[in-house]
C-alpha atoms as a PDB file:
ATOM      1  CA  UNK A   1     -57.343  32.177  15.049  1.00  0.00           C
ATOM      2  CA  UNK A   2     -56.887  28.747  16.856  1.00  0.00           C
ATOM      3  CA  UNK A   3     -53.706  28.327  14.666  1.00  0.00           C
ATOM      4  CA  UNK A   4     -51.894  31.752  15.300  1.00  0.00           C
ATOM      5  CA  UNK A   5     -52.068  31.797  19.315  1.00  0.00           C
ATOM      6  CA  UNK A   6     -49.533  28.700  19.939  1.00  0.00           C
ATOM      7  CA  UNK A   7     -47.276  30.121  17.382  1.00  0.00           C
ATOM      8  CA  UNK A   8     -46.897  33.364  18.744  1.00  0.00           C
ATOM      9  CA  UNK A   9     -47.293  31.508  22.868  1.00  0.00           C
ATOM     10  CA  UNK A  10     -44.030  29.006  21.281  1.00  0.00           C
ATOM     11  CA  UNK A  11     -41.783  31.673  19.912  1.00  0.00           C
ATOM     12  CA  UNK A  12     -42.189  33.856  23.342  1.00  0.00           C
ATOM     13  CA  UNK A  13     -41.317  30.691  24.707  1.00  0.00           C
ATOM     14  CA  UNK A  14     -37.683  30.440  23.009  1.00  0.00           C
ATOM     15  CA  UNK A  15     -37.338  33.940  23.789  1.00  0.00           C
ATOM     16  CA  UNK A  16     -37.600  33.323  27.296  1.00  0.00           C
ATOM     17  CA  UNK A  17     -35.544  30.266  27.216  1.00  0.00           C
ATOM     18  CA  UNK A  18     -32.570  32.144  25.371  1.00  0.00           C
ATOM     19  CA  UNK A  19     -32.802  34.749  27.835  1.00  0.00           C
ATOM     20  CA  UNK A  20     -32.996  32.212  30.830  1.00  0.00           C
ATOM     21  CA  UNK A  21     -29.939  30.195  29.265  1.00  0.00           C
ATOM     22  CA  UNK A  22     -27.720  33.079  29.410  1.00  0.00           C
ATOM     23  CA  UNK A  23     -28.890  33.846  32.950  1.00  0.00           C
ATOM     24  CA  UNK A  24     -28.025  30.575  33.882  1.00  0.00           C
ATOM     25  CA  UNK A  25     -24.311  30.948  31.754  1.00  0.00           C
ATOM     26  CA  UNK A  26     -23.930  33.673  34.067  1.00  0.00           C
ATOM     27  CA  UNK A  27     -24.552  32.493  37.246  1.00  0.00           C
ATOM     28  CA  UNK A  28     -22.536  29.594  36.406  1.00  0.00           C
ATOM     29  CA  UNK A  29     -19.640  31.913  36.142  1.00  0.00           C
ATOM     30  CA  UNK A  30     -20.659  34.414  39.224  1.00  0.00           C
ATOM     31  CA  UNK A  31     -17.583  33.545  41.031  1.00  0.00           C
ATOM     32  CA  UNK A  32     -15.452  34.067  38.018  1.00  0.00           C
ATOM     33  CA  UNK A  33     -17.185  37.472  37.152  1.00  0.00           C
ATOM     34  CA  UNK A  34     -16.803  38.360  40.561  1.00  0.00           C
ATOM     35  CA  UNK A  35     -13.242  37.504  41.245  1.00  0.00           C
ATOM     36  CA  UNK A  36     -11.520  38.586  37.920  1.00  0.00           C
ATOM     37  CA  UNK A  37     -12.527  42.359  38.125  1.00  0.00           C
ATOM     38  CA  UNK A  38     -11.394  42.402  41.526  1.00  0.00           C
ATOM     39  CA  UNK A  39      -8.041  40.871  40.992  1.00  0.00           C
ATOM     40  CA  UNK A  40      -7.159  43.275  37.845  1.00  0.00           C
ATOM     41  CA  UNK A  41      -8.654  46.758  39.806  1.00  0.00           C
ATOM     42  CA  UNK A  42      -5.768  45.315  42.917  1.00  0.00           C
ATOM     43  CA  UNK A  43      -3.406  44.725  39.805  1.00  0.00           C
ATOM     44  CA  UNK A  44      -3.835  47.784  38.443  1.00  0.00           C
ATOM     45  CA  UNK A  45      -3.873  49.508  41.659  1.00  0.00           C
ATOM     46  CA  UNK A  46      -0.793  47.886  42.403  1.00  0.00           C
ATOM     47  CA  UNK A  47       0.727  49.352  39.137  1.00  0.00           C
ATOM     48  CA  UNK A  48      -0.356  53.197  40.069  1.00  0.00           C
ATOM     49  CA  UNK A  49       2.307  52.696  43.097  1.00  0.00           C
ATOM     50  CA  UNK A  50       4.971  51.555  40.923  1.00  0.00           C
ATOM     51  CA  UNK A  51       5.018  54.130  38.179  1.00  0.00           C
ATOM     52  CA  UNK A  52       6.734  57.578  38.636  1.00  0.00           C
ATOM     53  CA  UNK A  53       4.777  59.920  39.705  1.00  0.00           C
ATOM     54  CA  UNK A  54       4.196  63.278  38.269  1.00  0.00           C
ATOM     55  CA  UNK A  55       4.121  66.578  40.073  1.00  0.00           C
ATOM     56  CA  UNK A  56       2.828  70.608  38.910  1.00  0.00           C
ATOM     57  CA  UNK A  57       4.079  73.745  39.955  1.00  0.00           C
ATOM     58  CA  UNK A  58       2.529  76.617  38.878  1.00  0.00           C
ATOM     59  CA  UNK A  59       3.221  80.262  38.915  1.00  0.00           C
ATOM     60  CA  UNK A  60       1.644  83.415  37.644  1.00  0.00           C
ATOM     61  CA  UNK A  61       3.278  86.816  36.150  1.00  0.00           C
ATOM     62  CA  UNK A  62       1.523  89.954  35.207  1.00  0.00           C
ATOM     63  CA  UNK A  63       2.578  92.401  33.241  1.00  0.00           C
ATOM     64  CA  UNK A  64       2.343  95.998  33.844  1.00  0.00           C
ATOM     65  CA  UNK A  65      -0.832  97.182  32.300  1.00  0.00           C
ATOM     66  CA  UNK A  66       0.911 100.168  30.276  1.00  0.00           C
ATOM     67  CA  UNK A  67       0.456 101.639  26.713  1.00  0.00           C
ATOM     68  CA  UNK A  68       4.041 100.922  25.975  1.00  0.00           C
ATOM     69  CA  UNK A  69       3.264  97.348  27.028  1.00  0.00           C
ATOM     70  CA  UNK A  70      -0.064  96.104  25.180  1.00  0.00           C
ATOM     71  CA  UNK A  71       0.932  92.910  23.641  1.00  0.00           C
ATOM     72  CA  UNK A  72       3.980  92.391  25.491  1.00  0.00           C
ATOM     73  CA  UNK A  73       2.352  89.300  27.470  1.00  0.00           C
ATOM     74  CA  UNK A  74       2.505  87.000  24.361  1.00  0.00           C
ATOM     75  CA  UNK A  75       6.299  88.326  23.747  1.00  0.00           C
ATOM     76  CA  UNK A  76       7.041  87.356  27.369  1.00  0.00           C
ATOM     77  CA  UNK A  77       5.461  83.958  26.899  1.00  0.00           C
ATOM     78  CA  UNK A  78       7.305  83.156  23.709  1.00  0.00           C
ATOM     79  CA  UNK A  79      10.567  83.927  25.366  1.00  0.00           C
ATOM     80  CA  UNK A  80       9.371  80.998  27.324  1.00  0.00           C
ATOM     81  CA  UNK A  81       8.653  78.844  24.858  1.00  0.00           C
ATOM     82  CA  UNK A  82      12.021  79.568  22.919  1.00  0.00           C
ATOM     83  CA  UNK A  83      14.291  76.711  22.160  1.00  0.00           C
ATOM     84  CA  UNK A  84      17.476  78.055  23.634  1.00  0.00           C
ATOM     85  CA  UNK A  85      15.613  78.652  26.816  1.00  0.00           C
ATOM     86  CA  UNK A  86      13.980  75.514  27.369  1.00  0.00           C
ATOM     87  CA  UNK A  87      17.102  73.167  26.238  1.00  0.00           C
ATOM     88  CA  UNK A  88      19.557  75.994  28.786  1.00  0.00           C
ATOM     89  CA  UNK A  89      16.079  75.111  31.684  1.00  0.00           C
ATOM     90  CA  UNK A  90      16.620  71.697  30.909  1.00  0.00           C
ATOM     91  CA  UNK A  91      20.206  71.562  31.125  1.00  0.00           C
ATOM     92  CA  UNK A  92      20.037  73.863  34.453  1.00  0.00           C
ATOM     93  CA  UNK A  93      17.783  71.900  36.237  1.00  0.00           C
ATOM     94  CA  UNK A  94      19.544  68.542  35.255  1.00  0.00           C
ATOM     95  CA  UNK A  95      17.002  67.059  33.124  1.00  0.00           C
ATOM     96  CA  UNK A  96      18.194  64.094  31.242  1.00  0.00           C
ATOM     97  CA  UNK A  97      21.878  65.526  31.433  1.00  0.00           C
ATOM     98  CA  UNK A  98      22.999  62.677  28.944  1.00  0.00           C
ATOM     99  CA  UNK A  99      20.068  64.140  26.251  1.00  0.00           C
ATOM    100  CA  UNK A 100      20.984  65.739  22.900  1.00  0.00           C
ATOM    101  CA  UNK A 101      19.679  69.393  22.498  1.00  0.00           C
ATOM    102  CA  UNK A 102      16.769  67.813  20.252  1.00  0.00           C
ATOM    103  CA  UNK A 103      15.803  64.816  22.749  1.00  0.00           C
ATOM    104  CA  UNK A 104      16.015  67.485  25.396  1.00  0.00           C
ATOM    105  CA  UNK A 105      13.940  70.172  23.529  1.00  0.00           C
ATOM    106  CA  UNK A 106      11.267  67.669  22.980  1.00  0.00           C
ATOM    107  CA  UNK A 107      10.753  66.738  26.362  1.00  0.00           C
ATOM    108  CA  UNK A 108      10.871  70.025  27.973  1.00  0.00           C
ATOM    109  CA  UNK A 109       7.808  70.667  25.830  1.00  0.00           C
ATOM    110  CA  UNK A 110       6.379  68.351  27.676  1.00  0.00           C
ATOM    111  CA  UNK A 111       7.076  68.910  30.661  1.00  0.00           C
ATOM    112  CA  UNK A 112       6.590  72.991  30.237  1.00  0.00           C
ATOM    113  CA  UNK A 113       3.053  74.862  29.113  1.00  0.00           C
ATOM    114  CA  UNK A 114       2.631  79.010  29.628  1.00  0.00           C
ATOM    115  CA  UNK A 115      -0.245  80.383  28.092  1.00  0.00           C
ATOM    116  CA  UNK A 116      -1.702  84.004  28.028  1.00  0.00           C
ATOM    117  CA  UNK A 117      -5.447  84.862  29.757  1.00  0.00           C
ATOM    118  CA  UNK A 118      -7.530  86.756  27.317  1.00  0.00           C
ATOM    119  CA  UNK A 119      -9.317  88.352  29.664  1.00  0.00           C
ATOM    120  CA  UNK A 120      -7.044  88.831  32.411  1.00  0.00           C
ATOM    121  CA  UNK A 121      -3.633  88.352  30.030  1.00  0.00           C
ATOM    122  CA  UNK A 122      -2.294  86.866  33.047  1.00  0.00           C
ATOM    123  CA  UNK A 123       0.639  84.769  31.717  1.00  0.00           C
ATOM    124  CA  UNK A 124       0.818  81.289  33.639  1.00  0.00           C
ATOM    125  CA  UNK A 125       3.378  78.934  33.472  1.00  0.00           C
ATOM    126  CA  UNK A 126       3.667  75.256  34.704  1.00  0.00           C
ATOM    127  CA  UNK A 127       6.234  72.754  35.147  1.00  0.00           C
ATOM    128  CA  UNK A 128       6.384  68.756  35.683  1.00  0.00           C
ATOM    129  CA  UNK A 129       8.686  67.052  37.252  1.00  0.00           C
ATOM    130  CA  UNK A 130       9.362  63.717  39.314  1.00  0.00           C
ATOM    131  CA  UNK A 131       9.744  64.942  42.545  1.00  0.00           C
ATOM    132  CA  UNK A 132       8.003  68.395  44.035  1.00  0.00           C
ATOM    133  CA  UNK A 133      11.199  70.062  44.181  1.00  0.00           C
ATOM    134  CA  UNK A 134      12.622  69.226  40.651  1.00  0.00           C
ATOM    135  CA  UNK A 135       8.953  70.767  39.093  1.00  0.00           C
ATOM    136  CA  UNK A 136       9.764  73.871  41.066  1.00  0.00           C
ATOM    137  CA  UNK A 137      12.834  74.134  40.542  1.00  0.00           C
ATOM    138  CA  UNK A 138      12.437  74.125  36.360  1.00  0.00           C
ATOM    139  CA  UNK A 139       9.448  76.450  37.093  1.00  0.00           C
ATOM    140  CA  UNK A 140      12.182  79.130  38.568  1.00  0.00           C
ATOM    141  CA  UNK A 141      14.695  78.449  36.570  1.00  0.00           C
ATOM    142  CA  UNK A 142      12.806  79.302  33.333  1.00  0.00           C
ATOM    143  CA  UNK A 143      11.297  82.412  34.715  1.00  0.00           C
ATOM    144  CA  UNK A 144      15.401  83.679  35.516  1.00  0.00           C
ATOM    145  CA  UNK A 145      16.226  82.583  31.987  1.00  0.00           C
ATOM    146  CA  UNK A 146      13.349  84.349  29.775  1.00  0.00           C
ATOM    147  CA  UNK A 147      12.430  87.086  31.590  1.00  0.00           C
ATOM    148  CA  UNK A 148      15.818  88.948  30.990  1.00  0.00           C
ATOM    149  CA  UNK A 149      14.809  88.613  27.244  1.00  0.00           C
ATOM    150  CA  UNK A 150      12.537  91.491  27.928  1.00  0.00           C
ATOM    151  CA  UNK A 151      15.253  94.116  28.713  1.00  0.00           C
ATOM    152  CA  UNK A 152      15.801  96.104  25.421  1.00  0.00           C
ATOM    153  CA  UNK A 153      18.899  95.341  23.364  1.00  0.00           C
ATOM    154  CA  UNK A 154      21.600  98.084  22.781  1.00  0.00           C
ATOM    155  CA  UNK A 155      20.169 100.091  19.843  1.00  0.00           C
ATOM    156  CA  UNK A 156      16.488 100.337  21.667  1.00  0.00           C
ATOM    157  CA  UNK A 157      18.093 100.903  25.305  1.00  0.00           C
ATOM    158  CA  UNK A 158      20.225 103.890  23.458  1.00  0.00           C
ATOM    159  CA  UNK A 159      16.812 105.520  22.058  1.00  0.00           C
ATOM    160  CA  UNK A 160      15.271 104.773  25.801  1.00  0.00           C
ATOM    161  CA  UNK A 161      17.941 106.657  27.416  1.00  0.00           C
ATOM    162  CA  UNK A 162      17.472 109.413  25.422  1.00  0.00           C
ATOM    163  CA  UNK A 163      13.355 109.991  25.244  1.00  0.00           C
ATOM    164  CA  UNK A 164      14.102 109.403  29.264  1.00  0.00           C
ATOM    165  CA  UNK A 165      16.475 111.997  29.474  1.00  0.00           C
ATOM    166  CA  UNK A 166      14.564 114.588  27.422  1.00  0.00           C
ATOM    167  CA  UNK A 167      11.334 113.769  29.568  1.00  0.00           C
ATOM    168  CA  UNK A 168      13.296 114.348  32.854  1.00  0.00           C
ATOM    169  CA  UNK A 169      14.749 117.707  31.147  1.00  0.00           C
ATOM    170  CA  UNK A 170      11.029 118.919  30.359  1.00  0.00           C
ATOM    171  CA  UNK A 171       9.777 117.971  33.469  1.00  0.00           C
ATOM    172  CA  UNK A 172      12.697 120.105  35.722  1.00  0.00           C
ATOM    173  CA  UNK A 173      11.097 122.929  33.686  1.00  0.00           C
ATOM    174  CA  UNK A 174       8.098 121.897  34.052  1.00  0.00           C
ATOM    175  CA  UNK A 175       8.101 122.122  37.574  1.00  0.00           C
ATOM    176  CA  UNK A 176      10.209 124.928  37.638  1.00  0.00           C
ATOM    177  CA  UNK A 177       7.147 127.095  36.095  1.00  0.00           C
ATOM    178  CA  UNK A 178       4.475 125.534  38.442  1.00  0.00           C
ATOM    179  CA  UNK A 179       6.712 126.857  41.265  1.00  0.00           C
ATOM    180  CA  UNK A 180       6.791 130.403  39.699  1.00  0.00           C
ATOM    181  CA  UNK A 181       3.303 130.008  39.086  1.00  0.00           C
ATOM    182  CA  UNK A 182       2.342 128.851  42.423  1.00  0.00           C
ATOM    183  CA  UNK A 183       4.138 131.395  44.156  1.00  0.00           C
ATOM    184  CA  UNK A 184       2.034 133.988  42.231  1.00  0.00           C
ATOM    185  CA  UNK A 185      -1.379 132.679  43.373  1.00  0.00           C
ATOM    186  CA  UNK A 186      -0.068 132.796  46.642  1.00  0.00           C
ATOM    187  CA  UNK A 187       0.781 136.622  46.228  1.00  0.00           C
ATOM    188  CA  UNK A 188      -2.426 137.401  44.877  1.00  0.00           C
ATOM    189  CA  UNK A 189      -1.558 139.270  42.069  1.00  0.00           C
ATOM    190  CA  UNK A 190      -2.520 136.429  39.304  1.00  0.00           C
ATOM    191  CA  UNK A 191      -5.562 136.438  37.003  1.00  0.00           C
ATOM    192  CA  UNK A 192      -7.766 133.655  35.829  1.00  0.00           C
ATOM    193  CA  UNK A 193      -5.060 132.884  32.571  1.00  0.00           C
ATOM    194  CA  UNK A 194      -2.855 132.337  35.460  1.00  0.00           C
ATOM    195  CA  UNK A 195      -5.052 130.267  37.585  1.00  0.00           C
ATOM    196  CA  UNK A 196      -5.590 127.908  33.823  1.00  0.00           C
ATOM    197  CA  UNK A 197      -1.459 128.003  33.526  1.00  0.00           C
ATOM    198  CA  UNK A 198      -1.361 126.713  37.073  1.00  0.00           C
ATOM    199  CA  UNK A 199      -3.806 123.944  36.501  1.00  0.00           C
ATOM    200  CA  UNK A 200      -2.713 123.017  32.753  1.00  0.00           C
ATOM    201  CA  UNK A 201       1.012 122.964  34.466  1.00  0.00           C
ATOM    202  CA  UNK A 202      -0.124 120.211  37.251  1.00  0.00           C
ATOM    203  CA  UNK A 203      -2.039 118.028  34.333  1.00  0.00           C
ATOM    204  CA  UNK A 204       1.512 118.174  32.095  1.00  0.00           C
ATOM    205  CA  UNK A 205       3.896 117.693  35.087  1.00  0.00           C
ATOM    206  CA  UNK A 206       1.666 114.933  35.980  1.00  0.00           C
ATOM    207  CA  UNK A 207       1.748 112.991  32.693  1.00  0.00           C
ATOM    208  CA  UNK A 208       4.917 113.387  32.279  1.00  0.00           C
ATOM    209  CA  UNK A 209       6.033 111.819  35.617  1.00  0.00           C
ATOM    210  CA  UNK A 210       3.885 108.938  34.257  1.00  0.00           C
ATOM    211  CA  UNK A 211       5.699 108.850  30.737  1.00  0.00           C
ATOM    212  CA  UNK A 212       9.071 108.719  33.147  1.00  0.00           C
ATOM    213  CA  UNK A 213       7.833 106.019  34.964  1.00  0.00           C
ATOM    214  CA  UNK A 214       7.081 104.398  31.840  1.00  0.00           C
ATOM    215  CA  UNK A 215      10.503 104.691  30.640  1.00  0.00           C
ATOM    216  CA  UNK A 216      11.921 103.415  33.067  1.00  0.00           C
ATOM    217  CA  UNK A 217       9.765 100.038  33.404  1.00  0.00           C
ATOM    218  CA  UNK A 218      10.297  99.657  29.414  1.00  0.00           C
ATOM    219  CA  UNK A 219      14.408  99.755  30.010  1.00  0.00           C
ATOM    220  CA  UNK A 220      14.223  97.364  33.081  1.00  0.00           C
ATOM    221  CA  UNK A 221      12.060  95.233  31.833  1.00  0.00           C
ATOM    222  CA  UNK A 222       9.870  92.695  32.639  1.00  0.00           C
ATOM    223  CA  UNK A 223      11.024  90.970  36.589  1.00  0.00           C
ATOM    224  CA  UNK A 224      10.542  88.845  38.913  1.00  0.00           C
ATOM    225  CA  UNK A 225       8.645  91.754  41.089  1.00  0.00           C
ATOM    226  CA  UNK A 226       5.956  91.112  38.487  1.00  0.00           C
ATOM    227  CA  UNK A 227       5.033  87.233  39.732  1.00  0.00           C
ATOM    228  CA  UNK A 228       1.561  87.420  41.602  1.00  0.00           C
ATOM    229  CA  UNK A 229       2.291  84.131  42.595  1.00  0.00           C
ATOM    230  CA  UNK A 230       5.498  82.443  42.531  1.00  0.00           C
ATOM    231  CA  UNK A 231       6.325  78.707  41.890  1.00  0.00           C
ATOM    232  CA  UNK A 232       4.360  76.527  43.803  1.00  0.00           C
ATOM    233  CA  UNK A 233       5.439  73.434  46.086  1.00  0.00           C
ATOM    234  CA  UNK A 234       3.272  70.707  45.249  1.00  0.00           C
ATOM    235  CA  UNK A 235       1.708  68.568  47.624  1.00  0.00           C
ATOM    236  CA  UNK A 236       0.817  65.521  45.160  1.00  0.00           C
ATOM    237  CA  UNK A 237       1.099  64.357  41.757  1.00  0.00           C
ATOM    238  CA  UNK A 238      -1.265  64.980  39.250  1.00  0.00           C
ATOM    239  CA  UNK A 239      -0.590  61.512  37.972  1.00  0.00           C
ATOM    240  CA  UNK A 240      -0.846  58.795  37.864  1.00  0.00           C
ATOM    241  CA  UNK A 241      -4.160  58.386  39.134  1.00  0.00           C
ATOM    242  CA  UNK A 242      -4.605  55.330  41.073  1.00  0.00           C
ATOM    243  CA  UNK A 243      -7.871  54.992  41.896  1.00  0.00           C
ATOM    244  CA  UNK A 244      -9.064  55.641  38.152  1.00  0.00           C
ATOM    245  CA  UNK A 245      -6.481  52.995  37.134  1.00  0.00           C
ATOM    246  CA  UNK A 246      -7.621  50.656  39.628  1.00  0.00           C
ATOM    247  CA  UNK A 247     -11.369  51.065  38.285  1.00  0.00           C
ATOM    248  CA  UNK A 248     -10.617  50.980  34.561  1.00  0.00           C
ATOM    249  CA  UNK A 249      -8.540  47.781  35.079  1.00  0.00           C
ATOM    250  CA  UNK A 250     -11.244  46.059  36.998  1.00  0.00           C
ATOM    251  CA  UNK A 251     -13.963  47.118  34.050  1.00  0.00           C
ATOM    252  CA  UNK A 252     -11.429  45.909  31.551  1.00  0.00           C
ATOM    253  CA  UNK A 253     -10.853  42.838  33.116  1.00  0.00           C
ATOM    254  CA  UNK A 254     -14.576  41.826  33.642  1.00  0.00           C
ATOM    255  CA  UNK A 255     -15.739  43.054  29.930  1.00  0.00           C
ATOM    256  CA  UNK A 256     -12.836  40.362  29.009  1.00  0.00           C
ATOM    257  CA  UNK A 257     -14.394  37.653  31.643  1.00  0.00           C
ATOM    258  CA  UNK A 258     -18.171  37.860  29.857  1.00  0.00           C
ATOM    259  CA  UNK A 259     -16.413  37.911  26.406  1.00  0.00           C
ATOM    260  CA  UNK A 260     -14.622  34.662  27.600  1.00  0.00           C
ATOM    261  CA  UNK A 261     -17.638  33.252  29.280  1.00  0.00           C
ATOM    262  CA  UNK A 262     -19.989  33.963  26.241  1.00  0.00           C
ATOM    263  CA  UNK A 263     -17.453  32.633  23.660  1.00  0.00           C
ATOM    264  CA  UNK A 264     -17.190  29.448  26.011  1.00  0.00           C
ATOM    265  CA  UNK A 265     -20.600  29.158  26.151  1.00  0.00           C
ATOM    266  CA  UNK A 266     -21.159  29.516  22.047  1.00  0.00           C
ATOM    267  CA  UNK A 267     -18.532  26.710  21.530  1.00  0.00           C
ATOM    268  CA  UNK A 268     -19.837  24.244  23.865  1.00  0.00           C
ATOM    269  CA  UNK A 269     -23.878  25.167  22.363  1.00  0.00           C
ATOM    270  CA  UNK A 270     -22.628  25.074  18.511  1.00  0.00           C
ATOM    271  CA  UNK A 271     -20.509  21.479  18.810  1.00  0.00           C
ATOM    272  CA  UNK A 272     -23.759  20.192  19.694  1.00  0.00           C
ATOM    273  CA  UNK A 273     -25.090  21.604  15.632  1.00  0.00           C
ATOM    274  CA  UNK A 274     -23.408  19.488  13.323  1.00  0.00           C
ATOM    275  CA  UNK A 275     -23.760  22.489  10.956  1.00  0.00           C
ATOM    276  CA  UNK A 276     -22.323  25.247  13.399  1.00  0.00           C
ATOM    277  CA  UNK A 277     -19.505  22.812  14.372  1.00  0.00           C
ATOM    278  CA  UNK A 278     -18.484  22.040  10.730  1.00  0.00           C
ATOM    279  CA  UNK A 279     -18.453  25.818  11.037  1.00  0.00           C
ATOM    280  CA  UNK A 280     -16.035  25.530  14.266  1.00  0.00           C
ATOM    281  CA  UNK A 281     -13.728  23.191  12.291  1.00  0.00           C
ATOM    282  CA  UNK A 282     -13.409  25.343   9.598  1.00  0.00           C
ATOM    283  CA  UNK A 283     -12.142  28.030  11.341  1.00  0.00           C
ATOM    284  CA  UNK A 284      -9.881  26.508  13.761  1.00  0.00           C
ATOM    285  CA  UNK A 285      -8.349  24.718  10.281  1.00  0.00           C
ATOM    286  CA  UNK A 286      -8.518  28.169   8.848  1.00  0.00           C
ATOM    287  CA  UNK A 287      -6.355  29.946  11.777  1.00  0.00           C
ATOM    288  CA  UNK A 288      -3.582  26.883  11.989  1.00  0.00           C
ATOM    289  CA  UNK A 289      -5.602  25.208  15.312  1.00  0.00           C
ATOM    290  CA  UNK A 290      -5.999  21.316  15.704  1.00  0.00           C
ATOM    291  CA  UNK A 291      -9.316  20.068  14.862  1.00  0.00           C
END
């Protein structure tokens, strides 16, 4: 029992002493630990102000909730995304004017993301750019390009026409009989089958004015009329972010300082070991470094 105590009271001891040591390394190096961090967070906030920054407009369009036009939001948005629309955006807005089609294509994806609600199927679209104007402006401009892709081509506008014109035939007859019908309530000489006609006639008249109306939406198709909200004028950039710049450059910079200050410190304890510096040697002679 005598024996075990100092044992167990020594190697506490070194434990202590390690831990002290490398207290003491590092308030050697306070100043250094101090200074470093604060001198790469001003560098990298320095660096924030000289890159280009990057602005978002937004805008939002919603489709008229009609049978005819269930599924018609992810259409609309694919117009968006199609290649001859983006590179004609691109070119429009004077986006790299000396860019191939390809080079131009693949930074317009970039700079251009619409995507589709699934609850709402609202379809929003936004737009980067280097100034608040420029993100704006491609924001508009791609809107005027795809949404005329929603107007039906000649062979579907021809079929359009006609439904629409057969419609607007059955509905001048339509309410040609609800006026003949109306006028015999008012006499007083109708029965209850007329009374049903009358009431049958306003439900068909009705839905057919809505079928119209339908038409007519499917062969203009989708506009500008439909934007809830239209391009936005951003205020600021989205990026860069300074102040997270700043911070991760100071962090880097004093993770970098204790590596440096604990590798210092190893060298200078091992030179001391004739073991770990025949250790040192070999590596420096290993990497080509004078021994």
């Amino acid at each position: 029992m005598s024996d075990t105590s100092p044992s167990h009271s020594t190697g506490h001891s070194e434990d202590e002493i390690d831990l002290l040591d490398l207290l003491v390394v590092l308030a050697d190096n306070i100043k250094l630990l101090v200074a470093v961090p604060i001198c790469t967070g001003l560098l990298g906030l320095g660096a924030g102000f000289l890159l280009t920054p990057t602005y978002e407009s937004r805008s939002v369009l919603s489709v008229p909730s009609t049978p005819s036009m269930i599924g018609q939001q992810d259409v609309i948005a694919s117009y968006v995304r199609a290649a001859d629309v983006l590179v004609a955006a691109g070119r429009e807005a004077q986006i790299g004017p000396a860019l191939t089609d390809g080079k131009l294509l693949k930074k317009m994806e970039v700079l251009v993301n619409v995507s589709v609600g699934r609850q709402d199927k609202l379809i929003t679209l936004t737009t980067q750019g280097a100034t608040p104007e420029s993100a704006q402006q491609l924001n508009q401009v791609l809107w005027k390009l795809a949404l005329p892709k929603s107007i039906p081509q000649t062979s579907d506008m021809a079929r359009l026409n006609t439904q629409l014109t057969a419609e607007k035939e059955r509905l001048t007859s339509g309410l040609a009989l609800e006026a003949s019908t109306a006028r015999t309530l008012q006499n007083g000489s109708a029965n209850e089958s007329t009374a049903r006609l009358y009431g049958e006639l306003l439900a068909s008249n009705s839905k057919r004015l809505e079928r119209i109306a339908e038409l007519e939406a499917l062969m203009e198709g989708v506009t500008a009329k439909s934007l809830t909200q239209q391009a936005t004028l951003p205020e600021d950039p989205i990026k860069p972010k300074k102040a997270m710049i700043a911070v991760a450059a100071g962090l880097g910079g004093g993770f970098l300082t204790l590596l440096f200050i604990f590798a210092r410190h190893a060298l200078r304890t091992a030179s001391r070991n004739p073991e770990q510096a025949e250790k040192i040697r070999r590596m420096r002679q290993a990497v080509g470094l004078k021994t």
